[in-house]
PDB file of N, CA and C in Angstrom:
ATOM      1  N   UNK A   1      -2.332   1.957  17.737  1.00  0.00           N
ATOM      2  CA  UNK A   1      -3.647   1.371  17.821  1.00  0.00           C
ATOM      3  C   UNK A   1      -4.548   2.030  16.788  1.00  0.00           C
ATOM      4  N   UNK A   2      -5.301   1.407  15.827  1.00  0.00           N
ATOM      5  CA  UNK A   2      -6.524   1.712  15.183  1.00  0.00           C
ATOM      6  C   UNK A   2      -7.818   0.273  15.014  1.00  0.00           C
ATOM      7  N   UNK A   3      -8.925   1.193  14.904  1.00  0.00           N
ATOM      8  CA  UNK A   3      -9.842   0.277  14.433  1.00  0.00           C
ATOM      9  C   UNK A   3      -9.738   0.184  13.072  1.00  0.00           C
ATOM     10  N   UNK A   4     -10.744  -0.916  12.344  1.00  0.00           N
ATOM     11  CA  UNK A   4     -11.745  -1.502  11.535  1.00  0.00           C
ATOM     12  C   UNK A   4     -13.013  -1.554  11.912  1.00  0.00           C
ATOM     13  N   UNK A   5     -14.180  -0.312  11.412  1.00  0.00           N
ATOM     14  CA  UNK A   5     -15.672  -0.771  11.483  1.00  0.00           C
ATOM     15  C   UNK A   5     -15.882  -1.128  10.420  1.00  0.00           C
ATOM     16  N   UNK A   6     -17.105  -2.111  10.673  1.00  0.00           N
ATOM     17  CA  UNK A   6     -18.127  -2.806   9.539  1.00  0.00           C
ATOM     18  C   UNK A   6     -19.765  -2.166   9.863  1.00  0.00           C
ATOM     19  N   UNK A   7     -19.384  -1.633   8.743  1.00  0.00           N
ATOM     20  CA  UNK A   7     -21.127  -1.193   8.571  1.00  0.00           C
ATOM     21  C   UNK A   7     -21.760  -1.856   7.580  1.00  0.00           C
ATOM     22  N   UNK A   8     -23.283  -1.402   7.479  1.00  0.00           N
ATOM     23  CA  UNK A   8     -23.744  -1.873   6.374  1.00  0.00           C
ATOM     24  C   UNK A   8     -23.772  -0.964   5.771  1.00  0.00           C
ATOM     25  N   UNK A   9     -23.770  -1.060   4.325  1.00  0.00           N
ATOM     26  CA  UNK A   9     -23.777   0.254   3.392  1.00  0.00           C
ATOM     27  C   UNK A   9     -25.054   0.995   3.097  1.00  0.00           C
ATOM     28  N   UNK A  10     -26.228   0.072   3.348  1.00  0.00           N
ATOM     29  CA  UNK A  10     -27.768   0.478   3.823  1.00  0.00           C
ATOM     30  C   UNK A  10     -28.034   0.999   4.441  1.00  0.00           C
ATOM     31  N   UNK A  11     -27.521   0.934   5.612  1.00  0.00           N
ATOM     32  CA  UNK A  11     -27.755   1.464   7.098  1.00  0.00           C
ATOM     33  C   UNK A  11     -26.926   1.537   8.113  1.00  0.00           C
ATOM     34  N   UNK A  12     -25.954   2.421   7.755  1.00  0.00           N
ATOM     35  CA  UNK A  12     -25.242   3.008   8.591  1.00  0.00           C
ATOM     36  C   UNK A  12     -25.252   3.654   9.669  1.00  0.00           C
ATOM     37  N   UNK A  13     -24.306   3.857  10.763  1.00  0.00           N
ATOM     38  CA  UNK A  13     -24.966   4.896  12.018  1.00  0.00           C
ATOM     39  C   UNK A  13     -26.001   4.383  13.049  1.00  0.00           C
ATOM     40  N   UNK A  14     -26.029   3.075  12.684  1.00  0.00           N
ATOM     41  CA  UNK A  14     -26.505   2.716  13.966  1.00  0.00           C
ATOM     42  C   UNK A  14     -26.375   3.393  15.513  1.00  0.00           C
ATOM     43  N   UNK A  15     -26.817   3.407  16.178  1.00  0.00           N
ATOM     44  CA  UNK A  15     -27.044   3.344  17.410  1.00  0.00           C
ATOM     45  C   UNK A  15     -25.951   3.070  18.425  1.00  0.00           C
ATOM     46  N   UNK A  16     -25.463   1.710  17.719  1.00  0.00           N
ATOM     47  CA  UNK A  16     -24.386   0.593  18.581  1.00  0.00           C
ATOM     48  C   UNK A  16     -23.238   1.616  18.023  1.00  0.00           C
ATOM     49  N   UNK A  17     -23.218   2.057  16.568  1.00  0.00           N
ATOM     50  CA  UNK A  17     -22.254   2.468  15.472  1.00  0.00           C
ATOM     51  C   UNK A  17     -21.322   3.619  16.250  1.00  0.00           C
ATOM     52  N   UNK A  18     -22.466   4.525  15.994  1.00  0.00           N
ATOM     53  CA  UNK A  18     -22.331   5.962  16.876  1.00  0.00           C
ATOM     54  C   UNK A  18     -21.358   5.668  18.395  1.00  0.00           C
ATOM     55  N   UNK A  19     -22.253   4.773  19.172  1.00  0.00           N
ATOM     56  CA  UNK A  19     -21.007   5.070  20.610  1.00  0.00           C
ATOM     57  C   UNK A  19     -19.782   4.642  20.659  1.00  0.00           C
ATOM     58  N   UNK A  20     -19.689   3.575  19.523  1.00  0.00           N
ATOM     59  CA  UNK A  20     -18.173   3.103  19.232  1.00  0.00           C
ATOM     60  C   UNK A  20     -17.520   4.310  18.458  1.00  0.00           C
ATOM     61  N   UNK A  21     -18.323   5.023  17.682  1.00  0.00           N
ATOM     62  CA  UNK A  21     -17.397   6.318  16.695  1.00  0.00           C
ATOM     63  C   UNK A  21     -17.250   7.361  17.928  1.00  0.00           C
ATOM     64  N   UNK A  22     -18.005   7.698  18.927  1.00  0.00           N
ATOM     65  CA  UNK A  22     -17.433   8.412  20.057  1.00  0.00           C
ATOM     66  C   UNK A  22     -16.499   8.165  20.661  1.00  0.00           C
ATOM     67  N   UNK A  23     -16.318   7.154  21.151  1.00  0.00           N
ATOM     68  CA  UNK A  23     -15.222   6.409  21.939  1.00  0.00           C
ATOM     69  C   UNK A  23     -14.098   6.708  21.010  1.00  0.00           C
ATOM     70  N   UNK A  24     -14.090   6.130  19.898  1.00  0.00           N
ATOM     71  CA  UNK A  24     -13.226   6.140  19.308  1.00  0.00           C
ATOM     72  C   UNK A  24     -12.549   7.436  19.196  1.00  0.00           C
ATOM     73  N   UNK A  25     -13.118   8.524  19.070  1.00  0.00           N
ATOM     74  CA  UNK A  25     -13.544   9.729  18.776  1.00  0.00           C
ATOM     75  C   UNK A  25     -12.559  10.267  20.032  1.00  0.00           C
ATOM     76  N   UNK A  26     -13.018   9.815  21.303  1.00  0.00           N
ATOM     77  CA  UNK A  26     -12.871  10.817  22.486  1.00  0.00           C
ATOM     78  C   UNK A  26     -11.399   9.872  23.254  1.00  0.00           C
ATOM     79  N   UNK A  27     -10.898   9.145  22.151  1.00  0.00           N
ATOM     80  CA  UNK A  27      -9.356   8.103  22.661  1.00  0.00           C
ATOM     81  C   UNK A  27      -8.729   8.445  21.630  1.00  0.00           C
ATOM     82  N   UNK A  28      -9.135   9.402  20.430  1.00  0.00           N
ATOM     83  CA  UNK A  28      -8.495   9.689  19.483  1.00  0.00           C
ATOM     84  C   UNK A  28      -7.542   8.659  18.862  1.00  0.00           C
ATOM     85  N   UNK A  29      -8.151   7.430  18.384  1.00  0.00           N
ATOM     86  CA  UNK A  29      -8.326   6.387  17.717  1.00  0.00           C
ATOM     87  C   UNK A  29      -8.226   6.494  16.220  1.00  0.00           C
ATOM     88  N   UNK A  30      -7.431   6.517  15.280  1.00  0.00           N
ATOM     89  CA  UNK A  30      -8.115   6.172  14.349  1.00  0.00           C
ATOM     90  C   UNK A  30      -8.746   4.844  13.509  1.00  0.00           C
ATOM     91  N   UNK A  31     -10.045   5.034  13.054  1.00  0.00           N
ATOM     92  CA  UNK A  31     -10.865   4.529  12.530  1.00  0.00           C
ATOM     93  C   UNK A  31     -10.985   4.564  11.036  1.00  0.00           C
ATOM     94  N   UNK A  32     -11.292   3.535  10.363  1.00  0.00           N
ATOM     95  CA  UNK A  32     -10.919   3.023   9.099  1.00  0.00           C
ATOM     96  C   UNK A  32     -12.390   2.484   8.871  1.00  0.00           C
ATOM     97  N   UNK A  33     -13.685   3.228   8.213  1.00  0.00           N
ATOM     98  CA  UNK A  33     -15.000   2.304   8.386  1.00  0.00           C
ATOM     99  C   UNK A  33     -15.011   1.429   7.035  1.00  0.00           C
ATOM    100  N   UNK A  34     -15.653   0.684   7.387  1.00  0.00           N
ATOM    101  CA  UNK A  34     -15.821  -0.364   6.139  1.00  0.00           C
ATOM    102  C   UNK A  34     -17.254  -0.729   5.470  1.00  0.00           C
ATOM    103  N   UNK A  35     -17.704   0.447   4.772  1.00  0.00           N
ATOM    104  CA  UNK A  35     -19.423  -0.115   4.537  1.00  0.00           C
ATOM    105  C   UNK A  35     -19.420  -1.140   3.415  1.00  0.00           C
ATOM    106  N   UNK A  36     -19.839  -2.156   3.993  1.00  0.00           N
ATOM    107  CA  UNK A  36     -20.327  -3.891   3.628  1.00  0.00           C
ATOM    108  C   UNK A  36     -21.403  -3.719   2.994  1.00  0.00           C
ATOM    109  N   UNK A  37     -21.255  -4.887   2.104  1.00  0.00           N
ATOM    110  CA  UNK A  37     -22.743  -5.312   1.363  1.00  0.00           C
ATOM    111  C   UNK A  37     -22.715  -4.227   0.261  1.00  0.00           C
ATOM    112  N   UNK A  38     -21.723  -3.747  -0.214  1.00  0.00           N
ATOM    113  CA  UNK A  38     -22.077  -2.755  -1.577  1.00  0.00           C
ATOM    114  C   UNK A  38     -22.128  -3.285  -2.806  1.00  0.00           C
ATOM    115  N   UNK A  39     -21.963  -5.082  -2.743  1.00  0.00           N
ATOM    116  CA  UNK A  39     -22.698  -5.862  -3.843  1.00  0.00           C
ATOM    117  C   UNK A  39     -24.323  -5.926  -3.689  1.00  0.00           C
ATOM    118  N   UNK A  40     -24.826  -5.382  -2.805  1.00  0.00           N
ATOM    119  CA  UNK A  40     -26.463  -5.245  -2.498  1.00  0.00           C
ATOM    120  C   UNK A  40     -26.952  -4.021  -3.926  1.00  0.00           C
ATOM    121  N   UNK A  41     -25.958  -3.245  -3.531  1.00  0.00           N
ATOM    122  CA  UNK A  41     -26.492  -2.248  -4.608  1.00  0.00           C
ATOM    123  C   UNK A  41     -25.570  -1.667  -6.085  1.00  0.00           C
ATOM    124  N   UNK A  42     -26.291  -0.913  -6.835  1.00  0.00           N
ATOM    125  CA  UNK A  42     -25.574  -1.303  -8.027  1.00  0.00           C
ATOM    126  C   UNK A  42     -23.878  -0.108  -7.545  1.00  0.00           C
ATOM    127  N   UNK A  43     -22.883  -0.216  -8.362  1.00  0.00           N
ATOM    128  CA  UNK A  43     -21.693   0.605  -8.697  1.00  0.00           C
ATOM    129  C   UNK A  43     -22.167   1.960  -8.294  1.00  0.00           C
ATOM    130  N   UNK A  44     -22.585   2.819  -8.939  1.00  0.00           N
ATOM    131  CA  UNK A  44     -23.098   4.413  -8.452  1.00  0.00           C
ATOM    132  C   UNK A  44     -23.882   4.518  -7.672  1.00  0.00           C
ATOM    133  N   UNK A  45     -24.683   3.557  -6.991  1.00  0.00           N
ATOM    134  CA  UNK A  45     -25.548   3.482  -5.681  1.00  0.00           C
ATOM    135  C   UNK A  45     -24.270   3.394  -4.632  1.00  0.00           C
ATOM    136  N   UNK A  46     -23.002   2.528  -4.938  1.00  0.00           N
ATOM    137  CA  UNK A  46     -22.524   2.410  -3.918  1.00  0.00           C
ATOM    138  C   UNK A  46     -21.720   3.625  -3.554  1.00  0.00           C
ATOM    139  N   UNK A  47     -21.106   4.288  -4.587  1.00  0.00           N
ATOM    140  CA  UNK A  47     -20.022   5.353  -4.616  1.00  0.00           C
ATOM    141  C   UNK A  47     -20.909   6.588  -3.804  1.00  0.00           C
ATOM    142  N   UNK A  48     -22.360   6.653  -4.231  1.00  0.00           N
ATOM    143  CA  UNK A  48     -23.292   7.444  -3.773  1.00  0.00           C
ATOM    144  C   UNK A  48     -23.829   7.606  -1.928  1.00  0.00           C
ATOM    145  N   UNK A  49     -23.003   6.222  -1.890  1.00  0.00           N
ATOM    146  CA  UNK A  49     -24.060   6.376  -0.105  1.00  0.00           C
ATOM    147  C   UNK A  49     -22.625   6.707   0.575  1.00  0.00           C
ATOM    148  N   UNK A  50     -21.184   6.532  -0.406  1.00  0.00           N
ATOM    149  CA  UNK A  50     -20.240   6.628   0.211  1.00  0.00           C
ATOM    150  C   UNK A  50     -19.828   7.968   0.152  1.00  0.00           C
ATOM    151  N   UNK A  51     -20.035   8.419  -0.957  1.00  0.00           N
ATOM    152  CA  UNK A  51     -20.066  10.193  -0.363  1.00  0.00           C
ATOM    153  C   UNK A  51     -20.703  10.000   0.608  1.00  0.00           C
ATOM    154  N   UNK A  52     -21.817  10.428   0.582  1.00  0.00           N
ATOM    155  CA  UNK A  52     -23.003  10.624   1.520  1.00  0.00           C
ATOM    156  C   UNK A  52     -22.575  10.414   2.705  1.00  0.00           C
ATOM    157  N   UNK A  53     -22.074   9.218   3.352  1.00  0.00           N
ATOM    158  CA  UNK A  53     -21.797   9.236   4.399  1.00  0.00           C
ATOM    159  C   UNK A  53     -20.294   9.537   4.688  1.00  0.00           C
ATOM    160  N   UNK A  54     -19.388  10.224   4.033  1.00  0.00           N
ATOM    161  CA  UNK A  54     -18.261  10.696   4.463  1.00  0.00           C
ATOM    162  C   UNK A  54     -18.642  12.332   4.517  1.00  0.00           C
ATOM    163  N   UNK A  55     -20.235  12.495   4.149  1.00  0.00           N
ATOM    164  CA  UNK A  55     -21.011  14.297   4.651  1.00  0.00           C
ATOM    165  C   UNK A  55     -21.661  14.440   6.460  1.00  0.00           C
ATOM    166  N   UNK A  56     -21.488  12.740   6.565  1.00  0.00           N
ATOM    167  CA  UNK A  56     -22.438  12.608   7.569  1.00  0.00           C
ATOM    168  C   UNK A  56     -21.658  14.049   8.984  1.00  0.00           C
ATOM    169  N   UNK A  57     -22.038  13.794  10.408  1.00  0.00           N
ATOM    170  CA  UNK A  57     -21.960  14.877  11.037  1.00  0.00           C
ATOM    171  C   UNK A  57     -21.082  13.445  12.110  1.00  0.00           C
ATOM    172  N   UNK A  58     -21.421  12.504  11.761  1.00  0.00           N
ATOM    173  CA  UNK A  58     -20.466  11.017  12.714  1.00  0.00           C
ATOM    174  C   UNK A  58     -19.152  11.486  11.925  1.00  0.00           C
ATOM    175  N   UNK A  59     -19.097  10.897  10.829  1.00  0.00           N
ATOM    176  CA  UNK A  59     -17.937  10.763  10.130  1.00  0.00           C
ATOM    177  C   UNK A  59     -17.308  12.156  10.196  1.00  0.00           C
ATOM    178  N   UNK A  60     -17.507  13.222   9.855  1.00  0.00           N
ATOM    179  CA  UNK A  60     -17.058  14.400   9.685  1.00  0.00           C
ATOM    180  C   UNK A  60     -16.448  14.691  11.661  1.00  0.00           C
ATOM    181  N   UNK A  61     -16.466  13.968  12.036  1.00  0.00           N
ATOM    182  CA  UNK A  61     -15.996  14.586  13.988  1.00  0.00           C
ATOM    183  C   UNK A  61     -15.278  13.856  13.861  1.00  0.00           C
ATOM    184  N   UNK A  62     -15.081  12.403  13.245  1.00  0.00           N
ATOM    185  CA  UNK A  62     -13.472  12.011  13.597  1.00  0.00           C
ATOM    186  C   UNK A  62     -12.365  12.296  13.156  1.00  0.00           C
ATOM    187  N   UNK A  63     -11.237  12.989  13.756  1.00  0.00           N
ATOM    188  CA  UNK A  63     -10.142  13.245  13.778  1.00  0.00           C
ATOM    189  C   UNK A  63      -9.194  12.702  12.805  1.00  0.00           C
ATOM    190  N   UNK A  64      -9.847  11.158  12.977  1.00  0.00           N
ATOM    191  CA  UNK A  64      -8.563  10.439  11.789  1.00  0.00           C
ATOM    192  C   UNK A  64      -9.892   9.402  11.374  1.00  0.00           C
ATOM    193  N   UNK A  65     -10.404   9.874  10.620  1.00  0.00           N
ATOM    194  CA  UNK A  65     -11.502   8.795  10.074  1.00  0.00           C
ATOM    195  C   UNK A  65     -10.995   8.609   8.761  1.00  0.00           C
ATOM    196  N   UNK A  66     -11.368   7.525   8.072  1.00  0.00           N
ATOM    197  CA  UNK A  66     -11.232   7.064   6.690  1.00  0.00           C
ATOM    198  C   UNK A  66     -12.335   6.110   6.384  1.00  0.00           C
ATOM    199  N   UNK A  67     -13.012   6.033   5.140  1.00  0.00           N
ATOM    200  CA  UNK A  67     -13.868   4.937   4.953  1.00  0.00           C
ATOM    201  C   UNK A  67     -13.618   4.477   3.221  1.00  0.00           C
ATOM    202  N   UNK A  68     -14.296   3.233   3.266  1.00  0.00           N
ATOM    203  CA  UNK A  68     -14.386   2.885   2.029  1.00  0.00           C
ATOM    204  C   UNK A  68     -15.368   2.099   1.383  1.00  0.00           C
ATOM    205  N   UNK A  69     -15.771   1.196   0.433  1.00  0.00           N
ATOM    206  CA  UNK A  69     -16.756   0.777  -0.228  1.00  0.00           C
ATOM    207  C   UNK A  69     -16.242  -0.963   0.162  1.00  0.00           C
ATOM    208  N   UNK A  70     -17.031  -1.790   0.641  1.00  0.00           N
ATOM    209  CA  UNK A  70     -16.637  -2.910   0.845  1.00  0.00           C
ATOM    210  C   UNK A  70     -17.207  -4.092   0.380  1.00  0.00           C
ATOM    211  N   UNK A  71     -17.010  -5.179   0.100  1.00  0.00           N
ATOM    212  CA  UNK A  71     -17.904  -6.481  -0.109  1.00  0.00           C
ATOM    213  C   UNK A  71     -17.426  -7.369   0.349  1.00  0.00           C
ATOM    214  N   UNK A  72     -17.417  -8.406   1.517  1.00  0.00           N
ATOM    215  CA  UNK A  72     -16.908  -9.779   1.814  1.00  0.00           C
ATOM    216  C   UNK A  72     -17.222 -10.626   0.586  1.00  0.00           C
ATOM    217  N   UNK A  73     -18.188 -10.790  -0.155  1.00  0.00           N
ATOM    218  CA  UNK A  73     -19.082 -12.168  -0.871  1.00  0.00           C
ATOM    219  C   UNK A  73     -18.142 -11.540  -2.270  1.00  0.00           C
ATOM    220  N   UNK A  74     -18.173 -10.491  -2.291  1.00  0.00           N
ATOM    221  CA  UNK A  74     -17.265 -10.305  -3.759  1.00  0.00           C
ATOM    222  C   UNK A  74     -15.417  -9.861  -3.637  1.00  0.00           C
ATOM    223  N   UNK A  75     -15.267  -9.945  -3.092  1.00  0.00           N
ATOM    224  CA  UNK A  75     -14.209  -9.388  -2.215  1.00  0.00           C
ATOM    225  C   UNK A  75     -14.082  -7.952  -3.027  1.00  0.00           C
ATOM    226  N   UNK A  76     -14.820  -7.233  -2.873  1.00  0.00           N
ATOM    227  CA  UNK A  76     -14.403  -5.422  -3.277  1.00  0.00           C
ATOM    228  C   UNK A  76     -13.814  -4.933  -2.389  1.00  0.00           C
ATOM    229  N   UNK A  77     -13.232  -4.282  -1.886  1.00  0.00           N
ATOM    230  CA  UNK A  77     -12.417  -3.298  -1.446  1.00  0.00           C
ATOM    231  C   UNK A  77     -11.008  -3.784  -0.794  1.00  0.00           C
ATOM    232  N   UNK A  78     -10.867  -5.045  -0.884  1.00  0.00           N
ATOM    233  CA  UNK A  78     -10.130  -6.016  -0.249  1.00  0.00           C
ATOM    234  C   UNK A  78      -8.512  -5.560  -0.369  1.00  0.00           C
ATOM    235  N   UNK A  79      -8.421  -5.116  -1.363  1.00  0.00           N
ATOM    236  CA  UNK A  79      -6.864  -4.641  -2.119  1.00  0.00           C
ATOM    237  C   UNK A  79      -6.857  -3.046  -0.863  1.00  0.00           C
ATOM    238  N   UNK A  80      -7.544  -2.103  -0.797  1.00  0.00           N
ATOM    239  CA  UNK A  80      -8.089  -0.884  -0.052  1.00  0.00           C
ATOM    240  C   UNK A  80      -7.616  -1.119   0.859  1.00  0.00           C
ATOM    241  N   UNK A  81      -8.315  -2.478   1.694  1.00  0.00           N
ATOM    242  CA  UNK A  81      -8.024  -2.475   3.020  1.00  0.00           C
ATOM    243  C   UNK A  81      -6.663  -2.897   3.565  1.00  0.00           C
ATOM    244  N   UNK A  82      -6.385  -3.980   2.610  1.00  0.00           N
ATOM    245  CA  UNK A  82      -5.349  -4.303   2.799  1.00  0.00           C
ATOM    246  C   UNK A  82      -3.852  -3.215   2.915  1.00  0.00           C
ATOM    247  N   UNK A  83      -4.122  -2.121   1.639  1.00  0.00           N
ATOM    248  CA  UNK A  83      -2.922  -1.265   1.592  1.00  0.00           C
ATOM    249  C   UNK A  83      -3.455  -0.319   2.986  1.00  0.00           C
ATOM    250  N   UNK A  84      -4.455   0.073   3.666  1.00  0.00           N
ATOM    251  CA  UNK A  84      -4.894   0.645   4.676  1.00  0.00           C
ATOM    252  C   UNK A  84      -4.250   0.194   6.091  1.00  0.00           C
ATOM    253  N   UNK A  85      -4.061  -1.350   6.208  1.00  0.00           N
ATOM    254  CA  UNK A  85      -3.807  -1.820   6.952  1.00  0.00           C
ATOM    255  C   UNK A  85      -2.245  -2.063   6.843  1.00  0.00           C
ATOM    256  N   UNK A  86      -1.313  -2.262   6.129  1.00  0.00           N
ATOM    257  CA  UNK A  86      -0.143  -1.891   5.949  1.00  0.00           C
ATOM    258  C   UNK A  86       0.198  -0.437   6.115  1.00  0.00           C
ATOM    259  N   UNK A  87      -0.554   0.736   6.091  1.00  0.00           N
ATOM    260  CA  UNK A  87      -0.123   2.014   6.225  1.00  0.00           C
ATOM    261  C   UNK A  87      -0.186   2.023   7.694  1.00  0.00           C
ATOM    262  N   UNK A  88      -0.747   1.362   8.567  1.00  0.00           N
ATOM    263  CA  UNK A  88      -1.512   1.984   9.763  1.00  0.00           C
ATOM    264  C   UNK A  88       0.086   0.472  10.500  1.00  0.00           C
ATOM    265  N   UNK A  89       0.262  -0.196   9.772  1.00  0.00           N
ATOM    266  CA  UNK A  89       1.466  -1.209  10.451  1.00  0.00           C
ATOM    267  C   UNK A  89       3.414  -0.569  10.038  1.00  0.00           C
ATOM    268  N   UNK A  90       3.222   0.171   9.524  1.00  0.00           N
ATOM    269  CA  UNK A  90       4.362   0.733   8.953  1.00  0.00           C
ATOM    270  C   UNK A  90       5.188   1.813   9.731  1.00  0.00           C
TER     271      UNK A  90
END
């Protein structure tokens, strides 16, 4: 068993975000986040919030966390997820 979250790459850590990364967290789950919408902002804005939030104090407690840079409307990270999701079926 693993997840797929969708965040936004703006605003991450929601509220809703957080009790699903606990849960996840406390079933020792791994989680694969997906911050969306990084055609909103330019290339080094996006790489930038994606550090950033792999410093966060959410991300840094999960056990088996992974994240990446995503876009539905452009399909960016699509190849990522895909080999992500074959590792986690293998």
């Amino acid at each position: 068993t693993a997840i797929c979250i969708i965040m936004d790459i703006r605003h991450p850590n929601q509220p809703a975000d957080l009790v699903f990364l606990e849960a996840c967290k406390a079933l020792q789950i791994p989680i694969h986040i997906l911050l969306n919408k990084a055609d909103k902002l330019s290339k080094n804005q996006a790489m930038q919030a994606c550090m950033a939030y792999e410093k966060t104090a959410a991300f840094q407690s999960l056990p088996h966390g992974s994240v990446q840079i995503f876009s539905a409307r452009t399909r960016q990270g699509f190849e990522t997820l895909g080999a992500k999701l074959q590792d986690w079926c293998a």
